[in-house]
N, C-alpha and C. Protein backbone atom coordinates (compact mmCIF):
# COMPACT_ATOMS: atom_id res chain seq x y z
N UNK A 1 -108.10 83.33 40.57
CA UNK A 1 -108.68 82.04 40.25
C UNK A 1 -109.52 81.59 41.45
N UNK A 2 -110.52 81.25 41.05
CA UNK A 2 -111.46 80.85 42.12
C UNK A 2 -111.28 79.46 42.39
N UNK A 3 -111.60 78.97 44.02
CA UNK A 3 -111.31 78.02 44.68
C UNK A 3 -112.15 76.57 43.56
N UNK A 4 -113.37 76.89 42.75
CA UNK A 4 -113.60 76.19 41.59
C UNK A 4 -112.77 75.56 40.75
N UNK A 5 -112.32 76.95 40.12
CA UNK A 5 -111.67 76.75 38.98
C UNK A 5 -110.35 75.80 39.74
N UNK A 6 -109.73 76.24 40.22
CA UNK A 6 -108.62 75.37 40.97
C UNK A 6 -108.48 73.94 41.20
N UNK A 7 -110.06 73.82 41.30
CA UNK A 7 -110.85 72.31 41.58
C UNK A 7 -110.75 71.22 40.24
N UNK A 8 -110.91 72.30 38.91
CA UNK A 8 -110.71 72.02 37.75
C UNK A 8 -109.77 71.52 37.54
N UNK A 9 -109.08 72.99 37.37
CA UNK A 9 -107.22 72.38 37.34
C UNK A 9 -106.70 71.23 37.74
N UNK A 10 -106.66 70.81 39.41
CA UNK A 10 -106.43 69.76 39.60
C UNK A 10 -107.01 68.64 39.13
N UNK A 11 -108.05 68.06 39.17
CA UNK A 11 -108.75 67.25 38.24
C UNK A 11 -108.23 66.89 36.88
N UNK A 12 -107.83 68.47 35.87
CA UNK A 12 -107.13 68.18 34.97
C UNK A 12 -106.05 67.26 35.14
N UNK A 13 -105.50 67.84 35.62
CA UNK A 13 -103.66 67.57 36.19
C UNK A 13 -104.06 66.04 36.46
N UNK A 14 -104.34 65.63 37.09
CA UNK A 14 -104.85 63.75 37.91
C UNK A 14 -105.22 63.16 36.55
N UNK A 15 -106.37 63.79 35.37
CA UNK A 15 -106.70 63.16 34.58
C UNK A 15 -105.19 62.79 33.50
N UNK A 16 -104.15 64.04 33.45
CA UNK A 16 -103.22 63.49 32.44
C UNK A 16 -102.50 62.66 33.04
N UNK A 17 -102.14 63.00 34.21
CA UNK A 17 -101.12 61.87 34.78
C UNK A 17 -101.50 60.47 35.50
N UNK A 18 -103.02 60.44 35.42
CA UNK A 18 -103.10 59.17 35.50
C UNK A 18 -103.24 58.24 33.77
N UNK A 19 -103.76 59.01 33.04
CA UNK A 19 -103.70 58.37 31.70
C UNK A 19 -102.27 58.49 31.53
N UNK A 20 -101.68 58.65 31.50
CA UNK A 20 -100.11 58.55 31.46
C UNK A 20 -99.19 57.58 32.49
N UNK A 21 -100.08 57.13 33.12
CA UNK A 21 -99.92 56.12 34.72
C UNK A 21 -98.16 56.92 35.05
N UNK A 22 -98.22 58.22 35.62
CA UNK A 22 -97.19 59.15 35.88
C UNK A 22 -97.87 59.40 37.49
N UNK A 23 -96.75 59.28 38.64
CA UNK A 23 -96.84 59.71 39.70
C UNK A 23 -96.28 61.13 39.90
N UNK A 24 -96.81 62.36 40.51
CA UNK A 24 -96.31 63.54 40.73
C UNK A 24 -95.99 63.49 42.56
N UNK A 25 -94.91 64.22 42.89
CA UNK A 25 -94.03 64.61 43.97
C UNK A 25 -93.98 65.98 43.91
N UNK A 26 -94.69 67.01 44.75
CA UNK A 26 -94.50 68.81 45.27
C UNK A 26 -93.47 68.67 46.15
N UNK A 27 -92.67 69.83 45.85
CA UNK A 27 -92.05 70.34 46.33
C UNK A 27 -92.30 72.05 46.68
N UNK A 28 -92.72 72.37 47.68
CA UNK A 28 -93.12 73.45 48.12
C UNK A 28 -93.05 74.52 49.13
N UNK A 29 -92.65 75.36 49.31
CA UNK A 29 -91.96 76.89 50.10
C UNK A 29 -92.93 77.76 51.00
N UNK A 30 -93.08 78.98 49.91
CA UNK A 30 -94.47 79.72 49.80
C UNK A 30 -95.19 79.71 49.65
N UNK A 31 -95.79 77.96 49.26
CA UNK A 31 -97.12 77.40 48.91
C UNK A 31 -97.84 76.70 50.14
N UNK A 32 -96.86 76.78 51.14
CA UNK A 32 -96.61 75.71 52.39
C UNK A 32 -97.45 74.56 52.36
N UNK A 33 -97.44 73.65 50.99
CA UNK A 33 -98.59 72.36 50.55
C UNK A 33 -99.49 72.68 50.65
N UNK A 34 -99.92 74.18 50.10
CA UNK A 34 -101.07 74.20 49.03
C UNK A 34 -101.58 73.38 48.27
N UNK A 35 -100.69 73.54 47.21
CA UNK A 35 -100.94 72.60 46.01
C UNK A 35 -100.89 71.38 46.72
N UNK A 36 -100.53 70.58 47.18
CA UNK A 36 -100.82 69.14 47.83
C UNK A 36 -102.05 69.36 48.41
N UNK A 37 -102.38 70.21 49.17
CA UNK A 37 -103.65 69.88 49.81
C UNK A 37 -104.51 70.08 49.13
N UNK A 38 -104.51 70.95 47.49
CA UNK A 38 -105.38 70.73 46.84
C UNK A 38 -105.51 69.73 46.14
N UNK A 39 -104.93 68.81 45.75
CA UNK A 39 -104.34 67.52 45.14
C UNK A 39 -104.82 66.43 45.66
N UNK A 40 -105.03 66.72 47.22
CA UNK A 40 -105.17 64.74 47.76
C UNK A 40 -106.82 65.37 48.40
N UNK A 41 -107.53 66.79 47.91
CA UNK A 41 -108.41 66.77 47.99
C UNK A 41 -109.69 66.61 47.23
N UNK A 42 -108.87 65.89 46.00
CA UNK A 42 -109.25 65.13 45.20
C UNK A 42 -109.38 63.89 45.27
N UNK A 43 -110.90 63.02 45.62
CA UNK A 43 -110.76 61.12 45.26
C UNK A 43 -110.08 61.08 44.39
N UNK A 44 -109.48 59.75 44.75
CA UNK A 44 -108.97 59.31 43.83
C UNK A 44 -107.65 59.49 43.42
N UNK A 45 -106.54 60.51 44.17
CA UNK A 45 -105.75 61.51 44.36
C UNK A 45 -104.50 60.32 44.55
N UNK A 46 -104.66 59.77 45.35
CA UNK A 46 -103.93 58.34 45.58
C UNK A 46 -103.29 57.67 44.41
N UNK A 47 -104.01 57.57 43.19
CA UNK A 47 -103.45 56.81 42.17
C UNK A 47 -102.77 57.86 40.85
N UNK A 48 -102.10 58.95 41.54
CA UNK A 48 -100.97 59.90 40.98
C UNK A 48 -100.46 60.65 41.32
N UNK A 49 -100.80 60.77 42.71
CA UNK A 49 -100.03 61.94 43.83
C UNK A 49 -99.07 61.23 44.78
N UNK A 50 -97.95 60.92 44.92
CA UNK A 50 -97.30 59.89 45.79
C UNK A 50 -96.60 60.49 46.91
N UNK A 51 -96.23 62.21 47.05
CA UNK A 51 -96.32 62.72 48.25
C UNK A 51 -95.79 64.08 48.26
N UNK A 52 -95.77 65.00 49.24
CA UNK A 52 -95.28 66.04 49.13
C UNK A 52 -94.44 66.40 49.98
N UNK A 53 -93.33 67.97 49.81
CA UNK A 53 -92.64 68.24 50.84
C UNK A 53 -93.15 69.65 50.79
N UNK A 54 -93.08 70.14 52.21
CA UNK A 54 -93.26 71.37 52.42
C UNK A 54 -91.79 71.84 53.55
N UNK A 55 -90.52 72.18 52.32
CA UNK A 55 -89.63 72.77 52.44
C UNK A 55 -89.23 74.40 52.51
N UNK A 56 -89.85 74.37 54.13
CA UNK A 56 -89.74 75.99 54.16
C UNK A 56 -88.81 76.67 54.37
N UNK A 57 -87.50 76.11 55.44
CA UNK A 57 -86.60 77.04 55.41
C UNK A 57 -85.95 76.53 54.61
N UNK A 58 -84.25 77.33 54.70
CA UNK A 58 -83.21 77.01 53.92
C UNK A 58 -82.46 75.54 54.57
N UNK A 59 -82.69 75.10 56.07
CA UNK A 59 -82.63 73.92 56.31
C UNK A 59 -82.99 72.78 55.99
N UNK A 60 -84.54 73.28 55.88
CA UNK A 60 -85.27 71.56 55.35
C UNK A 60 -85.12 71.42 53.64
N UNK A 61 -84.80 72.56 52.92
CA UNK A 61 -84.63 72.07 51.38
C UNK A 61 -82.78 72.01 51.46
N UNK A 62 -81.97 72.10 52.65
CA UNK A 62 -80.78 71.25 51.98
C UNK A 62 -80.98 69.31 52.34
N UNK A 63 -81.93 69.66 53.67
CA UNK A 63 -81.82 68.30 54.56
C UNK A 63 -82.76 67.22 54.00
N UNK A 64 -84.01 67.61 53.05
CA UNK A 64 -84.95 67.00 52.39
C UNK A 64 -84.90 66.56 51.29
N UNK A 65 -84.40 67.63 50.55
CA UNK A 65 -84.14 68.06 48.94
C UNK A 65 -82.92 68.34 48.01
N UNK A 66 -81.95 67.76 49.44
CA UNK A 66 -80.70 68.30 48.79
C UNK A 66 -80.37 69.29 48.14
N UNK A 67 -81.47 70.57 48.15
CA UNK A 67 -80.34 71.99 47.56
C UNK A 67 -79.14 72.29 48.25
N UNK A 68 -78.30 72.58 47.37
CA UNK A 68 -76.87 72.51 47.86
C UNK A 68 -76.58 74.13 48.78
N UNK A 69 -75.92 74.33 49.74
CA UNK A 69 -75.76 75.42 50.43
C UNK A 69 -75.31 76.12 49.18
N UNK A 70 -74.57 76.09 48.51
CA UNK A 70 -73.99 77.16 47.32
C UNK A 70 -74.91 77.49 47.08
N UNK A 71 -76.08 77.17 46.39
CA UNK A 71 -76.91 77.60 45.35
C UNK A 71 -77.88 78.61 46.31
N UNK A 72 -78.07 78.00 47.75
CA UNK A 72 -78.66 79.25 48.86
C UNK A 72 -77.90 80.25 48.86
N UNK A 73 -76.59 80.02 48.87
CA UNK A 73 -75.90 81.18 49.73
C UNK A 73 -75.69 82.18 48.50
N UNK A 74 -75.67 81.63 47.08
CA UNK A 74 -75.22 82.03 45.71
C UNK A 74 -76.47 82.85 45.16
N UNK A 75 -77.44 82.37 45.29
CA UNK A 75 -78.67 82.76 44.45
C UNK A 75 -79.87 83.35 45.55
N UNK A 76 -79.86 82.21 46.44
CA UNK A 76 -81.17 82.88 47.44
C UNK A 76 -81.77 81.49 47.46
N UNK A 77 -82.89 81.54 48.76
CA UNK A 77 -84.02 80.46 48.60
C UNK A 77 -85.10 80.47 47.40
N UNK A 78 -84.96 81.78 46.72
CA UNK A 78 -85.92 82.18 46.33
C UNK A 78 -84.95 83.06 44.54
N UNK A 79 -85.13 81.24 44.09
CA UNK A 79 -84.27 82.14 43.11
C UNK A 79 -84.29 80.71 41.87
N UNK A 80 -84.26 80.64 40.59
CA UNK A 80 -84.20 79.38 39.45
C UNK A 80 -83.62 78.50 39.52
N UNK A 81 -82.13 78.80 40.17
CA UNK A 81 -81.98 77.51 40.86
C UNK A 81 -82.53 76.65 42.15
N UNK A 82 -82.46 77.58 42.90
CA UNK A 82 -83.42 77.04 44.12
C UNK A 82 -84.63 76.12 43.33
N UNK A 83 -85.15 76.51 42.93
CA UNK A 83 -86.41 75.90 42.48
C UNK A 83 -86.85 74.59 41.51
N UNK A 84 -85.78 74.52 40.94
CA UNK A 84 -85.13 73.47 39.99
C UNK A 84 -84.41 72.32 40.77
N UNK A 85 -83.06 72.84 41.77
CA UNK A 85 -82.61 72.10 42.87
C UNK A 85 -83.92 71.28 43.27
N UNK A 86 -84.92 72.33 44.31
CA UNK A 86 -85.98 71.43 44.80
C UNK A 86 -87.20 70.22 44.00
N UNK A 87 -86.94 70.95 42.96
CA UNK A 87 -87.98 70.04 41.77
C UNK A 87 -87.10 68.48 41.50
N UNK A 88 -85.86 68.91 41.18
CA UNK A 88 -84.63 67.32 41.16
C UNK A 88 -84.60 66.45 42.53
N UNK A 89 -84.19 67.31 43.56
CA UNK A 89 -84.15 66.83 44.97
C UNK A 89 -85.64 65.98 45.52
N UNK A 90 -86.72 66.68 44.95
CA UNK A 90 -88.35 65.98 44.76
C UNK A 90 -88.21 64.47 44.60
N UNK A 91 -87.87 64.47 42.84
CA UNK A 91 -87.66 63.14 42.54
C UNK A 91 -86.75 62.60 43.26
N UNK A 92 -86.05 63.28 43.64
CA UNK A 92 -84.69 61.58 44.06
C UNK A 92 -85.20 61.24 45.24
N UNK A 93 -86.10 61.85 45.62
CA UNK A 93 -86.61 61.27 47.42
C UNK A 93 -87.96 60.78 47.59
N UNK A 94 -88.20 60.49 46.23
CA UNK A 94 -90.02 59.90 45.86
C UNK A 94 -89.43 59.04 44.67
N UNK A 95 -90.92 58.30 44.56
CA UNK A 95 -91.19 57.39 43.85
C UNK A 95 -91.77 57.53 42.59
N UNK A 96 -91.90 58.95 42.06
CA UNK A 96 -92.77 59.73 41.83
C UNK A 96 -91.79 59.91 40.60
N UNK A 97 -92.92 60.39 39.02
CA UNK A 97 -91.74 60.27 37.94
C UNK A 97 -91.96 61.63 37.11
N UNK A 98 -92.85 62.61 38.05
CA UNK A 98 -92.88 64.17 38.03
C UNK A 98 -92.94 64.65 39.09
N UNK A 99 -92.06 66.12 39.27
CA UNK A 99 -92.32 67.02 40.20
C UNK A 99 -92.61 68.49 39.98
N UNK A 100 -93.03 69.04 40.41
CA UNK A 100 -93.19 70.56 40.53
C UNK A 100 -92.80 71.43 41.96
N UNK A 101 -92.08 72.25 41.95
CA UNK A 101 -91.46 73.11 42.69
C UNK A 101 -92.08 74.49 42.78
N UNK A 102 -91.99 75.11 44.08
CA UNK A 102 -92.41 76.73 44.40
C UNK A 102 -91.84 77.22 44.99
N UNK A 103 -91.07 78.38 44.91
CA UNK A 103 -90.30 78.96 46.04
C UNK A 103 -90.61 80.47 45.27
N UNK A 104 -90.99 81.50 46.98
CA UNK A 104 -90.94 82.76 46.46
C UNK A 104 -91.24 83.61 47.59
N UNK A 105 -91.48 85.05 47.44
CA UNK A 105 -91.86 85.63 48.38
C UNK A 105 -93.63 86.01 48.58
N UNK A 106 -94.28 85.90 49.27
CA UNK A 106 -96.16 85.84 49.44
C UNK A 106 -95.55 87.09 50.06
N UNK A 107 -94.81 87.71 50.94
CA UNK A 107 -94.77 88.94 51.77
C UNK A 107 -95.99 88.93 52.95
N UNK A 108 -96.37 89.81 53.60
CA UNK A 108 -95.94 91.41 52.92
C UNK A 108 -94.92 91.85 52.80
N UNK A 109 -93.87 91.69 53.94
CA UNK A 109 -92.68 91.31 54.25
C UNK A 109 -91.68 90.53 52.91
N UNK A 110 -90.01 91.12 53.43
CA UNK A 110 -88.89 90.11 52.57
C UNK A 110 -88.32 90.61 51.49
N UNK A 111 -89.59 91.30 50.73
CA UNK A 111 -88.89 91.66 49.39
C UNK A 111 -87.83 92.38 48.88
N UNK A 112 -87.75 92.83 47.76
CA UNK A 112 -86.27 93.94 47.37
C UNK A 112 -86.11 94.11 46.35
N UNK A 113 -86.00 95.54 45.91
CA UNK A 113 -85.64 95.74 45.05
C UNK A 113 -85.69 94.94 43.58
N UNK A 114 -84.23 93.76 43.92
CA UNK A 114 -84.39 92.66 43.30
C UNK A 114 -85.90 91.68 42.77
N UNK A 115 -85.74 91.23 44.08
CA UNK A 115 -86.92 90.55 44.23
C UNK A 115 -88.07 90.98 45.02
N UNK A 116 -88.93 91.56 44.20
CA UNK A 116 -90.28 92.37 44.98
C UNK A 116 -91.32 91.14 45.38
N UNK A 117 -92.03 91.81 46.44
CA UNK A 117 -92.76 90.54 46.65
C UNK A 117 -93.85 90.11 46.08
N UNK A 118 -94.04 88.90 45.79
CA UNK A 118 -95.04 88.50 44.68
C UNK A 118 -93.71 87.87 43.74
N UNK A 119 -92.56 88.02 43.89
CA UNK A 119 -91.98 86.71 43.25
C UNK A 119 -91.54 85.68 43.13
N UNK A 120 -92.19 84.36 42.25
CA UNK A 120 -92.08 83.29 42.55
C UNK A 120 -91.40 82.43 41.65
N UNK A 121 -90.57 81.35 41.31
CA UNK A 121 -89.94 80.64 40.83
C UNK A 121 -90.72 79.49 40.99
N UNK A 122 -90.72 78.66 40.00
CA UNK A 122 -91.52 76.99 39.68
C UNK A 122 -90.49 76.57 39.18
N UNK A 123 -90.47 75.09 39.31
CA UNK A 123 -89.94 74.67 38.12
C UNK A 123 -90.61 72.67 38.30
N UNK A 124 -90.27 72.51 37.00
CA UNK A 124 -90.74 70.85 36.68
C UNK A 124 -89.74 70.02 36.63
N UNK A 125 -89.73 68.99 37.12
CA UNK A 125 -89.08 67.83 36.39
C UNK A 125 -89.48 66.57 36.23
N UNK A 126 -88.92 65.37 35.64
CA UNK A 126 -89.46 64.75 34.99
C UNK A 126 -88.16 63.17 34.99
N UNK A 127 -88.72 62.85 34.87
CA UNK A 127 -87.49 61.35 35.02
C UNK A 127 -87.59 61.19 33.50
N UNK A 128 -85.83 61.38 32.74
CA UNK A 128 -85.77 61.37 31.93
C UNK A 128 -86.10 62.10 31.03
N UNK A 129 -85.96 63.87 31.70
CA UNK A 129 -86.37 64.68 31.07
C UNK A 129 -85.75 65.92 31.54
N UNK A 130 -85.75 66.94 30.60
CA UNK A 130 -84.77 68.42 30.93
C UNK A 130 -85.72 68.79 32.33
N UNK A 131 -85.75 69.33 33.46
CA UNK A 131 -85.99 70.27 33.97
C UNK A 131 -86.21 71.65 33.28
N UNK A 132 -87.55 72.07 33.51
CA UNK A 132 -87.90 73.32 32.88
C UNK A 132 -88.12 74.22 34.22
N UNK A 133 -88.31 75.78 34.12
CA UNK A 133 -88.28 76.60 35.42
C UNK A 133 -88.89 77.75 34.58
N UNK A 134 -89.60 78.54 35.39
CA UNK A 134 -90.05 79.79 35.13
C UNK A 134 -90.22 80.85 36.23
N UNK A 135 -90.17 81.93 36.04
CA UNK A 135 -90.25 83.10 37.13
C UNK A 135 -91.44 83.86 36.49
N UNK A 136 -92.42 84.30 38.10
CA UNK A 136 -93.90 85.15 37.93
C UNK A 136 -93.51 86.12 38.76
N UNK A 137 -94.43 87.51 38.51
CA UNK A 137 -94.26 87.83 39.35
C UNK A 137 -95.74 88.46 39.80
N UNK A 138 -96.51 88.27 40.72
CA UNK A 138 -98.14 88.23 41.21
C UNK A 138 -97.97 89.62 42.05
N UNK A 139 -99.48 89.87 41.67
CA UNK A 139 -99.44 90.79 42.49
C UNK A 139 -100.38 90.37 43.86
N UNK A 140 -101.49 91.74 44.39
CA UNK A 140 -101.76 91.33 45.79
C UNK A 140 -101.77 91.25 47.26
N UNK A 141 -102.07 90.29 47.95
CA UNK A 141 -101.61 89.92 49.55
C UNK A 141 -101.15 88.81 49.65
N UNK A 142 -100.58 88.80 50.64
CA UNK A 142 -100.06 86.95 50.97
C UNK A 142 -101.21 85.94 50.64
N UNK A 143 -102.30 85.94 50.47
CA UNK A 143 -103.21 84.64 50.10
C UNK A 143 -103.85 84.83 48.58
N UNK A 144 -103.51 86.18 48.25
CA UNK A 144 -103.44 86.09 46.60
C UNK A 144 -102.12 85.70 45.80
N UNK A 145 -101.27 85.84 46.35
CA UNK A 145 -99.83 84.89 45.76
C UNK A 145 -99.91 83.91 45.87
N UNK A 146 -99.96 83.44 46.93
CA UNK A 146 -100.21 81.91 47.08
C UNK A 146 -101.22 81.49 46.19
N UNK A 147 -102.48 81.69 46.29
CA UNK A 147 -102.95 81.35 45.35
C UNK A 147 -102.99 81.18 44.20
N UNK A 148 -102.52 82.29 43.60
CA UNK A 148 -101.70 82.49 42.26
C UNK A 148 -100.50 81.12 42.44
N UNK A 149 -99.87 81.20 42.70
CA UNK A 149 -98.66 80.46 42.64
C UNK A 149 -99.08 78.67 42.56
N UNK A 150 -99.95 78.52 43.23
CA UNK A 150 -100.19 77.07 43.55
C UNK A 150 -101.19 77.00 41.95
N UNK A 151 -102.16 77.74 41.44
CA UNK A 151 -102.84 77.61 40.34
C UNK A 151 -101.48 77.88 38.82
N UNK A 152 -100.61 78.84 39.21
CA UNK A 152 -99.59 78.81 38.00
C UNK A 152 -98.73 76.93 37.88
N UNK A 153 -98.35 76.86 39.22
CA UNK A 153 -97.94 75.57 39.35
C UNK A 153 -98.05 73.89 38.52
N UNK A 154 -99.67 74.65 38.86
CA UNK A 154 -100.56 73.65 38.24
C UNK A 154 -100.68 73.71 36.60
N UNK A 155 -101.00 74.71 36.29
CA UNK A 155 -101.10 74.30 34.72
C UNK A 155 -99.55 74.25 34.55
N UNK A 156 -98.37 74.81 35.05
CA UNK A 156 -97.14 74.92 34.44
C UNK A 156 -96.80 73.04 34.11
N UNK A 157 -97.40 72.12 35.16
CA UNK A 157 -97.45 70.77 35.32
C UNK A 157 -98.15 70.45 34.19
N UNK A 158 -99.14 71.01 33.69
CA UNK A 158 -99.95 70.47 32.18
C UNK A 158 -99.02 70.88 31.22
N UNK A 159 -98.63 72.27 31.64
CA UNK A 159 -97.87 73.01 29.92
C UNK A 159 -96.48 71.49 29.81
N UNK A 160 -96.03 71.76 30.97
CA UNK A 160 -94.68 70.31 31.02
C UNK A 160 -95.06 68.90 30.57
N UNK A 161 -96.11 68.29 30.68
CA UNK A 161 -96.16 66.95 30.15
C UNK A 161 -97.17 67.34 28.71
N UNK A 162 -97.15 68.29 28.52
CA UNK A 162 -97.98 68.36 27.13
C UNK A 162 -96.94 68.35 26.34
């Protein structure tokens, strides 16, 4: 996805959630506020973006985001719950009445077996609404995952309030 199209996306994303007068809260890993910095590099960005976290280790998403050590020590940083944890933990620490979550591996480095690199976990939530989550898995270098990941993010935020 080109740095354009991306430009789009977001734009989209601002246009539903401000007609929806809905504030969004990132929560973000392997994206290290990507997606936020593509977000408030949008005018106008102010009246539906209310803030982001860039929760990189396993410290700052128990100390920020409240993921619970179980679900690290149980699943991984980099795993559906993790990502869901951080999307809930989003809202309860914003003002904000959507979030979107990223956690995964960009590599080159980390991966396994399990989890090869290029895999990433999202997930949404929503005040007054199920939490939804999905797993990708991208291919690439570290700035084509990311990229990927912060553009999946984004529409996964349209597919969720649609």
């Amino acid at each position: 996805m080109s740095s354009s199209d991306l430009d789009t996306l977001v734009q989209e994303v601002g246009r539903v959630l401000k007609q929806r007068d809905l504030m969004l809260v990132t929560a973000e890993s392997c994206t290290g506020g990507w997606a936020a910095e593509r977000i408030t590099s949008v005018a106008g960005s102010s009246d539906w973006f209310e803030r982001g976290f860039i929760a990189y280790t396993n410290i700052a998403k128990r100390e920020m985001l409240d993921v619970k050590t179980t679900i690290l020590s149980r699943y991984g940083a980099v795993s559906e719950q993790a990502a869901r944890a951080m999307a809930e933990g989003a809202l309860a620490h914003s003002h904000a009445q959507v979030a979107v979550a990223v956690t995964g591996l960009a590599g080159p480095g980390g991966g396994t077996a399990e989890k090869p690199v290029g895999t990433v976990y999202f997930a949404w939530a929503g005040k007054k609404r199920d939490t939804t989550s999905r797993k990708q898995l991208f291919t690439g270098d570290r700035q084509a995952v990311r990229r990927q990941s912060v553009a999946a993010a984004l529409q996964g935020l349209l597919d969720f309030l649609s």
